[in-house]
Protein backbone atom coordinates (compact mmCIF):
# COMPACT_ATOMS: atom_id res chain seq x y z
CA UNK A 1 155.23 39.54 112.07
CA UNK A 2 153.62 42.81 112.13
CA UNK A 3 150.49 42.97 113.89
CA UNK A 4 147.27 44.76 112.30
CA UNK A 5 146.12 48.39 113.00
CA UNK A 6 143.45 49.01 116.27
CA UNK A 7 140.46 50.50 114.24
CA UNK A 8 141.05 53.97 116.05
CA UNK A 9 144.49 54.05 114.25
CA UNK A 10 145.00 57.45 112.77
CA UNK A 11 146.88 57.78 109.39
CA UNK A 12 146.96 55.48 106.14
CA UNK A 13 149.73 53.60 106.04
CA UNK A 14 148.17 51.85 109.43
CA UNK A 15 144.97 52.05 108.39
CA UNK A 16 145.41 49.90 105.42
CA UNK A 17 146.34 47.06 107.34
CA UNK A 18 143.08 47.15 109.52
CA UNK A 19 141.61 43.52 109.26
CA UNK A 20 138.27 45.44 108.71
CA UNK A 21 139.43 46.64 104.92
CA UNK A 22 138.53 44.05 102.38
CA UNK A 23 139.87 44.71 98.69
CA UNK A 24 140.47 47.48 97.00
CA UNK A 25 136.89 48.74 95.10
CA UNK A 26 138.22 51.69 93.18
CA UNK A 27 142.35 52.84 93.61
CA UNK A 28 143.04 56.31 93.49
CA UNK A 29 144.17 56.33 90.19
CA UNK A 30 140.97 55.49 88.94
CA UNK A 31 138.94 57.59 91.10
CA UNK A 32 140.67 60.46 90.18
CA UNK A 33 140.50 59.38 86.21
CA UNK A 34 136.95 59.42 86.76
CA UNK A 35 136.57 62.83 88.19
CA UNK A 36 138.58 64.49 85.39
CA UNK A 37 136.55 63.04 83.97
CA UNK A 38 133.41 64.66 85.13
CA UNK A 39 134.98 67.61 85.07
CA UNK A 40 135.30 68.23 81.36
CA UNK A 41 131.12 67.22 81.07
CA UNK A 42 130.49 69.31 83.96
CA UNK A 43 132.81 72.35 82.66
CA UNK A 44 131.13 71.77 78.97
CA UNK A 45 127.30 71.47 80.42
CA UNK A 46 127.96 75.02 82.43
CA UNK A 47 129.79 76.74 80.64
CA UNK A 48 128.36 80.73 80.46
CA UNK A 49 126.13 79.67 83.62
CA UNK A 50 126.11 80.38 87.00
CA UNK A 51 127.02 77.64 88.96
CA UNK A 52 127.08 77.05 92.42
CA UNK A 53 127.96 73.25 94.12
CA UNK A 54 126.48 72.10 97.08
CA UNK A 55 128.33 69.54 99.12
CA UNK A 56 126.12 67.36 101.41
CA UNK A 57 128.16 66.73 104.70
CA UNK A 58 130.38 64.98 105.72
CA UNK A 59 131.26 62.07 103.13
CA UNK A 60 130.83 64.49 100.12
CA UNK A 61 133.65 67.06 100.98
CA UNK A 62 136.72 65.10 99.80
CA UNK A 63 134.77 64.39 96.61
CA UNK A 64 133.91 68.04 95.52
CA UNK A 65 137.44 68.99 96.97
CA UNK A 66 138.85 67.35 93.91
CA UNK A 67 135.85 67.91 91.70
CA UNK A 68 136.07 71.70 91.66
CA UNK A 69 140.04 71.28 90.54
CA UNK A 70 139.14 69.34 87.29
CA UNK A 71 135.61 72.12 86.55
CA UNK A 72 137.66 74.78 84.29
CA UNK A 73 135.00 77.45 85.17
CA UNK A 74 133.96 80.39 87.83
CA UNK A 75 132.05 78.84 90.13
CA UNK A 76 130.49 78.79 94.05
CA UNK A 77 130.59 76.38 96.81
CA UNK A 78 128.41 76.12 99.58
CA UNK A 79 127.28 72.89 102.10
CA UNK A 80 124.62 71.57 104.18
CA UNK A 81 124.00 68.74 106.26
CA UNK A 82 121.19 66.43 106.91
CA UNK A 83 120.36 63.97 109.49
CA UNK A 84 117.43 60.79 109.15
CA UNK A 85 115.61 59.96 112.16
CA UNK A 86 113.79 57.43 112.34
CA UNK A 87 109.96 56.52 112.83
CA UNK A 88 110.17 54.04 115.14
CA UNK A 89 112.44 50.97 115.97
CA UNK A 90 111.60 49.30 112.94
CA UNK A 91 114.36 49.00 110.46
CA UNK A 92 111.85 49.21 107.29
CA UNK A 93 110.36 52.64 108.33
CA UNK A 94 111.88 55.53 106.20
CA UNK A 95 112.38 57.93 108.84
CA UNK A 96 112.00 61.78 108.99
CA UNK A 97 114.81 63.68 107.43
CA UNK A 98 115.74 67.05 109.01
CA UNK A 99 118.38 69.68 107.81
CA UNK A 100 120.62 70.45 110.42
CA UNK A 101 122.79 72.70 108.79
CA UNK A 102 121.56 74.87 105.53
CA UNK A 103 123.17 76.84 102.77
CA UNK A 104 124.81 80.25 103.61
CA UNK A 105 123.82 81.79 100.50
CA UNK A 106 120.24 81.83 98.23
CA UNK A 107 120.20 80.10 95.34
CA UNK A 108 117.43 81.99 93.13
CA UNK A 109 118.16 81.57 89.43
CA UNK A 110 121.67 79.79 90.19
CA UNK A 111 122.27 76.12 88.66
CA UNK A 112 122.57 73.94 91.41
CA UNK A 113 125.10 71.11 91.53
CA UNK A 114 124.08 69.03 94.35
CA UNK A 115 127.37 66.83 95.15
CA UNK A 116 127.07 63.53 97.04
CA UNK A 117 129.72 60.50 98.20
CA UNK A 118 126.91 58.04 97.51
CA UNK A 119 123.22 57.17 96.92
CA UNK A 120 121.29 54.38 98.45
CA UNK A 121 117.97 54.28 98.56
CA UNK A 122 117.66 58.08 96.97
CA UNK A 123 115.05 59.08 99.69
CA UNK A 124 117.52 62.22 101.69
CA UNK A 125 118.77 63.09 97.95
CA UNK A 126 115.04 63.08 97.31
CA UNK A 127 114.11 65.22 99.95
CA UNK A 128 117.02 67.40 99.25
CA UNK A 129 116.05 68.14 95.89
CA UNK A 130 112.42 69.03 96.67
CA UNK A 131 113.55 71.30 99.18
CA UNK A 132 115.92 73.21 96.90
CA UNK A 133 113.46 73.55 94.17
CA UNK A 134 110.87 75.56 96.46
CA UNK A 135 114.00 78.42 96.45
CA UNK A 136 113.39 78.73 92.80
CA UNK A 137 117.32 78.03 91.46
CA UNK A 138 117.27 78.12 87.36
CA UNK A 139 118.80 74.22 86.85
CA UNK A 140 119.00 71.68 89.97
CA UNK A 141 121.25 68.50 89.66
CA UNK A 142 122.71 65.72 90.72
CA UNK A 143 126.53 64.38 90.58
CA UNK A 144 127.29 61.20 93.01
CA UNK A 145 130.40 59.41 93.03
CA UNK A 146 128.83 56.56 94.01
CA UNK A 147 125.45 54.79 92.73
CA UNK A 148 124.29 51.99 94.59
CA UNK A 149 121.02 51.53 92.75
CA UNK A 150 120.25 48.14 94.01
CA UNK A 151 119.10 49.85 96.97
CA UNK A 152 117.24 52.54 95.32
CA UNK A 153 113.51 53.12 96.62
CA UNK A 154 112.56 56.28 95.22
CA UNK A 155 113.04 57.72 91.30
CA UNK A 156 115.64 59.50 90.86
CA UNK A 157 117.78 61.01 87.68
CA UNK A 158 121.17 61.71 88.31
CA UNK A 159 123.08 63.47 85.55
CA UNK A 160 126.65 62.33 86.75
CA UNK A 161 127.97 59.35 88.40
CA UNK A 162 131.39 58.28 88.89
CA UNK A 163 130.91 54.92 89.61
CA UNK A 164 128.03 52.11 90.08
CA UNK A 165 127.99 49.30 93.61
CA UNK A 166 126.52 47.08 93.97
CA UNK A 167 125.79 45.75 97.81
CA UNK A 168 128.81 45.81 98.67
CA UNK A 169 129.46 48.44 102.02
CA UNK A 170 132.89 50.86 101.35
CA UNK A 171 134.95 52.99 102.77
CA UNK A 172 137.53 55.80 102.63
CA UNK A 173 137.29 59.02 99.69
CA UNK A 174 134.80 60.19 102.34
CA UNK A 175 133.07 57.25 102.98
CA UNK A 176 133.34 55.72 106.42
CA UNK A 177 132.40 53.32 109.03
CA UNK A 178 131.91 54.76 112.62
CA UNK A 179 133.25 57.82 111.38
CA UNK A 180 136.94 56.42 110.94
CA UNK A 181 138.18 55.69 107.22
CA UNK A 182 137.41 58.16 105.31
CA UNK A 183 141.07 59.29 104.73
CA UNK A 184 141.89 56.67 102.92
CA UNK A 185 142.87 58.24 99.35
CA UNK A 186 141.45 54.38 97.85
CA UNK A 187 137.50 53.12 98.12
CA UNK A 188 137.75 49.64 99.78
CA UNK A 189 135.01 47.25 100.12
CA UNK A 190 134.25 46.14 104.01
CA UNK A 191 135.12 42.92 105.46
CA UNK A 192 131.38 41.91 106.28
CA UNK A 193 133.08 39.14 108.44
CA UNK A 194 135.16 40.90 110.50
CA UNK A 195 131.97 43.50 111.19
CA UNK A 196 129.35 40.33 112.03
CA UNK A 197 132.13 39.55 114.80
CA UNK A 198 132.07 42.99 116.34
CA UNK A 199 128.38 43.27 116.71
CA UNK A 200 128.29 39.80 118.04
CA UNK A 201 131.05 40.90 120.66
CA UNK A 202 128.59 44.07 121.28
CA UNK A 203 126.18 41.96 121.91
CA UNK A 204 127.49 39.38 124.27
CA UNK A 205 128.81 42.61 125.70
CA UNK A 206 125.45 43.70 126.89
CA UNK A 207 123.89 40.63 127.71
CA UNK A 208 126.51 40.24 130.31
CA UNK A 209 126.16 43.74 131.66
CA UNK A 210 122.09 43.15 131.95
């Protein structure tokens, strides 16, 4: 019997038999339904208009990759990234949310497209936004593929979702766990069991090394 991919794995094929993928969430097919979907709304909604997509680093670049191939229109790409650091130790503080890498290119009187992998709690997408509209753009939006809403702490309105989670933690189509999965052309839930194990191995780790 064939034994199951090491996490560090590279390609899909292995890394679909990883013990640490649970089901399939959403195949490609559907995925990629949904974005030609979006697509024809989005290339309807802008047409004659300026428009310019940001990408928010890393998990949303595999997203607008095939976004921008369904959007029958002239349009502009740009990216930044942004980190959330927290307050303190505690694991209900916020944090402080810094960009660490802005856009190349102003956006005065463009119509912004801000495209994420997934919203949580809304609060980076939040502080994106509020940033953005200081630089004066003419429209500023919001297309996720993923809502997970359950989670959601501050108000948000996003004109385009692909698809809406619920708790569930996934992976791959940009999403990933310790950086690994996101290759996967599929979104797969996690297998919450096998992850409980490997903290609980980290942990028994330390305490011996103490």
């Amino acid at each position: 019997m064939m034994e199951k991919a090491d996490i560090t794995t590279t390609g899909t094929v292995n890394l679909i038999k990883n013990p640490i993928l649970g089901k399939v969430l959403f195949p490609s097919s559907e995925i990629q339904t949904r974005i030609s979907e979006l697509g024809k709304i989005i290339t309807e909604d802008y047409t004659g208009k300026d428009l310019l997509l940001i990408s928010v680093l890393r998990g949303g670049v595999i997203f607008l990759t095939d976004l921008i191939k369904q959007i029958d229109l002239e349009l502009s790409i740009d990216f930044m990234s942004i980190s959330s650091y927290p307050e303190s130790k505690s694991i209900h503080t916020s944090g402080v949310v810094k960009i660490t890498k802005d856009l190349e290119e102003p956006i005065e009187d463009k119509n912004i497209l801000i495209i994420e992998d997934i919203i949580d709690s809304g609060l980076t997408i939040s502080y994106l936004l509020r940033n953005l509209k200081l630089r004066n753009p003419n429209s500023l939006e919001v297309c996720t593929l993923l809502d997970r809403n359950v989670k959601r702490i501050a108000e948000l309105n996003i004109k385009y979702t692909g698809f809406a989670i619920g708790q569930e933690y996934v992976v791959g189509y940009g999403l990933d766990y310790k950086q690994k999965f996101r290759n996967l052309d599929s979104i797969y839930r996690l297998n919450t069991a096998v992850i409980k194990k490997e903290f609980e191995v980290m942990d028994v780790s330390k305490d011996s090394m103490a």
